[in-house]
C-alpha atoms as a PDB file:
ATOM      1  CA  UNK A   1     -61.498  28.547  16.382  1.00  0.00           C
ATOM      2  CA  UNK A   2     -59.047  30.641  18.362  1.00  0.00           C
ATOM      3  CA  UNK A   3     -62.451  30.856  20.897  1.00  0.00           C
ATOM      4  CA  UNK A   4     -61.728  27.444  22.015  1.00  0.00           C
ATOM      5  CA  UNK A   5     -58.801  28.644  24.566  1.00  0.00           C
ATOM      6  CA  UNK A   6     -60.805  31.465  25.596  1.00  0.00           C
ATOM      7  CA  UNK A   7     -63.780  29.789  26.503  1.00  0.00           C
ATOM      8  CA  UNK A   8     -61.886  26.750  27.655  1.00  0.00           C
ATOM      9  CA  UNK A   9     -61.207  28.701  30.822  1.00  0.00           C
ATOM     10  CA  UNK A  10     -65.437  29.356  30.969  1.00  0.00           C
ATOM     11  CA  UNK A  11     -65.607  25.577  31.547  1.00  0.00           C
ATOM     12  CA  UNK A  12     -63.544  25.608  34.706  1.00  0.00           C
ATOM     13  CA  UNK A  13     -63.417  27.254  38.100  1.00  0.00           C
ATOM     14  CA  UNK A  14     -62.588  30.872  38.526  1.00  0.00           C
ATOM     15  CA  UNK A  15     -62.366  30.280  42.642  1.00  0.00           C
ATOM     16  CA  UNK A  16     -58.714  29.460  42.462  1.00  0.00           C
ATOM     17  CA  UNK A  17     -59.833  25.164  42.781  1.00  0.00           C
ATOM     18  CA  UNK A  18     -58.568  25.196  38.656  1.00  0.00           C
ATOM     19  CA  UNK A  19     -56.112  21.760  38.661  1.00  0.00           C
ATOM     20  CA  UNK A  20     -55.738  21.964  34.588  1.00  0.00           C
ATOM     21  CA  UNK A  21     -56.374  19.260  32.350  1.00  0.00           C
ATOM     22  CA  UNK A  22     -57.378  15.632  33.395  1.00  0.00           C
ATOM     23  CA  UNK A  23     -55.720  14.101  30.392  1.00  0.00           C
ATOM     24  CA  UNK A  24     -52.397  16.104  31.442  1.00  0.00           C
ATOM     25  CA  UNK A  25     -52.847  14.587  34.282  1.00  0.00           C
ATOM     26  CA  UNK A  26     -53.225  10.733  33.115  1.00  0.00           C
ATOM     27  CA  UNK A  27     -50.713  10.819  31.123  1.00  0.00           C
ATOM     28  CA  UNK A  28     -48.290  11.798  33.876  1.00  0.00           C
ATOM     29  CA  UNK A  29     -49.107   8.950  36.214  1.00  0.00           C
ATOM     30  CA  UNK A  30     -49.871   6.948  33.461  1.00  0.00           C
ATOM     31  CA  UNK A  31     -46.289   7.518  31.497  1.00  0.00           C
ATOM     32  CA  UNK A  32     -45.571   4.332  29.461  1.00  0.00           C
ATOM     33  CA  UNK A  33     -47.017   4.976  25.849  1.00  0.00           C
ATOM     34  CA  UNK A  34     -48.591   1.472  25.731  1.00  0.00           C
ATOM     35  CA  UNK A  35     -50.664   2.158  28.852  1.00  0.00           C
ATOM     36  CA  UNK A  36     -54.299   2.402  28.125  1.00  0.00           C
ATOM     37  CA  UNK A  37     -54.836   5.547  30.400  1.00  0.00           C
ATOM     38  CA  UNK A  38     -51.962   7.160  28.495  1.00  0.00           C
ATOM     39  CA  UNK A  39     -53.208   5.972  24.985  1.00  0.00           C
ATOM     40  CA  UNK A  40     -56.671   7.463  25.966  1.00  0.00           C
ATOM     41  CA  UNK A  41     -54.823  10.919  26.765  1.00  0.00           C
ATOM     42  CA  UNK A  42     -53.065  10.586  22.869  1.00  0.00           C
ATOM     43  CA  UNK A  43     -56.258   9.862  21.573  1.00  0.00           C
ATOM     44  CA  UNK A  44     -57.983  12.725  23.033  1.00  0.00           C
ATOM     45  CA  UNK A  45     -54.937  14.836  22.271  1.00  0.00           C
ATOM     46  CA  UNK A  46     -55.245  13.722  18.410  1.00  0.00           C
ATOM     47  CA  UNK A  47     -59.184  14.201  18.518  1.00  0.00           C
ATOM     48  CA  UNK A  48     -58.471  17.766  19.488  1.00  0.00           C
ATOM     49  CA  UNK A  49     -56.012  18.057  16.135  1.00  0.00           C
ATOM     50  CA  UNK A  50     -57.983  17.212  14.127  1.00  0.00           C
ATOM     51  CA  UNK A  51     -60.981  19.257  14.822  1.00  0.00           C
ATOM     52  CA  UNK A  52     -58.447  22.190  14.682  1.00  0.00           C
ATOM     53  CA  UNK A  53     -57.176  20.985  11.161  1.00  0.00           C
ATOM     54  CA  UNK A  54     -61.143  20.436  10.040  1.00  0.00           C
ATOM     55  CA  UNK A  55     -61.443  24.237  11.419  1.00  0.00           C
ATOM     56  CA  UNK A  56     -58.118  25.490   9.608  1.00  0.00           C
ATOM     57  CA  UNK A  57     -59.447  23.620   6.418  1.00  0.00           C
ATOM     58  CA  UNK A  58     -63.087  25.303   6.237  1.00  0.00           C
ATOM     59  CA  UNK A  59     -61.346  28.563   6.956  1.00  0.00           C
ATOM     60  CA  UNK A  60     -59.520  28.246   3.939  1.00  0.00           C
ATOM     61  CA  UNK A  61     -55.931  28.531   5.865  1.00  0.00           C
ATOM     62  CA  UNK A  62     -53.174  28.171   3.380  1.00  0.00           C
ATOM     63  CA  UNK A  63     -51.186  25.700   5.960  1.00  0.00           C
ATOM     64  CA  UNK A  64     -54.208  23.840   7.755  1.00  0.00           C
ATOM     65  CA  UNK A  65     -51.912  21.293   9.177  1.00  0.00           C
ATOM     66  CA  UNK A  66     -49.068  23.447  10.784  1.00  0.00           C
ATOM     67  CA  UNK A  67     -51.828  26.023  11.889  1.00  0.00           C
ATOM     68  CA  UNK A  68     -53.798  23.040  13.715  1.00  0.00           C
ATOM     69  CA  UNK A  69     -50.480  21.606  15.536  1.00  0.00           C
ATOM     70  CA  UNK A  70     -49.872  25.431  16.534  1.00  0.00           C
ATOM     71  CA  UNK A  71     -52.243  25.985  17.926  1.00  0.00           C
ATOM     72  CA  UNK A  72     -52.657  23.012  19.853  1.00  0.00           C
ATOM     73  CA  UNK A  73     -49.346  23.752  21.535  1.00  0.00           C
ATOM     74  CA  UNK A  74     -51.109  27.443  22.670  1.00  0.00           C
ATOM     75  CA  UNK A  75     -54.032  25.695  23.965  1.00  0.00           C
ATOM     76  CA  UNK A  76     -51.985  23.091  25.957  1.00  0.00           C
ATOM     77  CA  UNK A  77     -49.479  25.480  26.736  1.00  0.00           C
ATOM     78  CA  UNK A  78     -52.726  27.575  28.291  1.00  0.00           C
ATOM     79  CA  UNK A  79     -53.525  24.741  30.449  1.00  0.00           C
ATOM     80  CA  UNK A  80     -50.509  23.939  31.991  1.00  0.00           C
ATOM     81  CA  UNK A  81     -50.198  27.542  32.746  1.00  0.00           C
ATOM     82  CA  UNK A  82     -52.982  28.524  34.062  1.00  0.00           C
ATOM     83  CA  UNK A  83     -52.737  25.162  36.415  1.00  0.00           C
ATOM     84  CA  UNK A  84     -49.113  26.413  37.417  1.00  0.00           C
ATOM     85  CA  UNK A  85     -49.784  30.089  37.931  1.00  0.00           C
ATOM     86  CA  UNK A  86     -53.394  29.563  39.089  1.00  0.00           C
ATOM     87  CA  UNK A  87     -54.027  32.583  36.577  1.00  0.00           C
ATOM     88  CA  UNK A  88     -57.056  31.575  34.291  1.00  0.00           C
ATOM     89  CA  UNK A  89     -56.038  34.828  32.324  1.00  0.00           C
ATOM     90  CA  UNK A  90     -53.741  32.912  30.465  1.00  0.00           C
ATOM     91  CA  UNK A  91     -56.577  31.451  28.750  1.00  0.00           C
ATOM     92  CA  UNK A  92     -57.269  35.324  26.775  1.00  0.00           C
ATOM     93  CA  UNK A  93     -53.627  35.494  25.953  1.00  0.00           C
ATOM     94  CA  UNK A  94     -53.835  32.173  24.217  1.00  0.00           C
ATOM     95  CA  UNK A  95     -56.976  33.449  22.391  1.00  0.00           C
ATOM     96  CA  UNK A  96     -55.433  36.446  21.324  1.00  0.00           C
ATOM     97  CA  UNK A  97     -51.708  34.830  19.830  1.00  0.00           C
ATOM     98  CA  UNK A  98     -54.137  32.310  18.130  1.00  0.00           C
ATOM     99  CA  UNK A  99     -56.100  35.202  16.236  1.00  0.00           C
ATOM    100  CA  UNK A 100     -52.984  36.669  14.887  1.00  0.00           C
ATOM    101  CA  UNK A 101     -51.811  32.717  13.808  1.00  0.00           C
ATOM    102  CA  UNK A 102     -55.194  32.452  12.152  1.00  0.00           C
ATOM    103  CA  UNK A 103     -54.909  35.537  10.099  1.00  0.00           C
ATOM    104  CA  UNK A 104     -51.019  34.854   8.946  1.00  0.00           C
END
C-alpha cells in the first residue's frame, strides 16, 4: 500500500515533461461540483479511497478509514508537489511518511 506513491512517480516522466495529475487538472477548469468533468475527478478521487480503505482493512489496521483518507492526502499532496517543484523525489518521501502511518 504505501508503494502506490512510490511507484506512482514510475508511471510518469523523469525528463522534467511531469505536469501532475490529469484529474487535478479537470477539476480545476472544470470547478462547479455538478460538472460532469469535475464529478468524474470525485469519482476517481473516491475510487482511489476506497481501494486504500480495502488495503487498510486486509492489513488488519485498527483505523482503516482515517488511515485510507491519510493517506490519500500524502499521495495527492505528492502530486501536486512534484508538479510544482518538478522534483519526482517527492514521490519516496510520500512512500516513506505512509510506512510509518501504516505501522501506527
Amino acid at each position: 500500500m504505501a508503494a502506490y506513491a512510490s511507484n506512482a512517480a514510475l508511471e510518469h516522466p523523469s525528463d522534467g515533461s511531469f505536469t501532475g495529475c490529469i484529474f487535478h487538472h479537470a477539476a480545476s477548469e472544470f470547478r462547479p461540483l455538478s460538472h460532469p468533468i469535475h464529478q468524474a475527478a470525485v469519482e476517481h478521487q473516491q475510487q482511489l479511497l476506497d481501494l486504500l480503505e480495502e488495503e487498510a482493512e486486509a492489513l488488519g489496521h485498527p483505523t482503516p478509514k482515517a488511515l485510507a483518507q491519510m493517506l490519500l492526502v500524502l499521495i495527492e499532496g505528492a502530486f501536486t508537489s512534484a508538479q510544482i517543484m518538478g522534483d519526482l523525489s517527492l514521490f519516496d518521501q510520500a512512500r516513506n511518511a505512509a510506512e510509518i502511518l501504516i505501522t501506527l
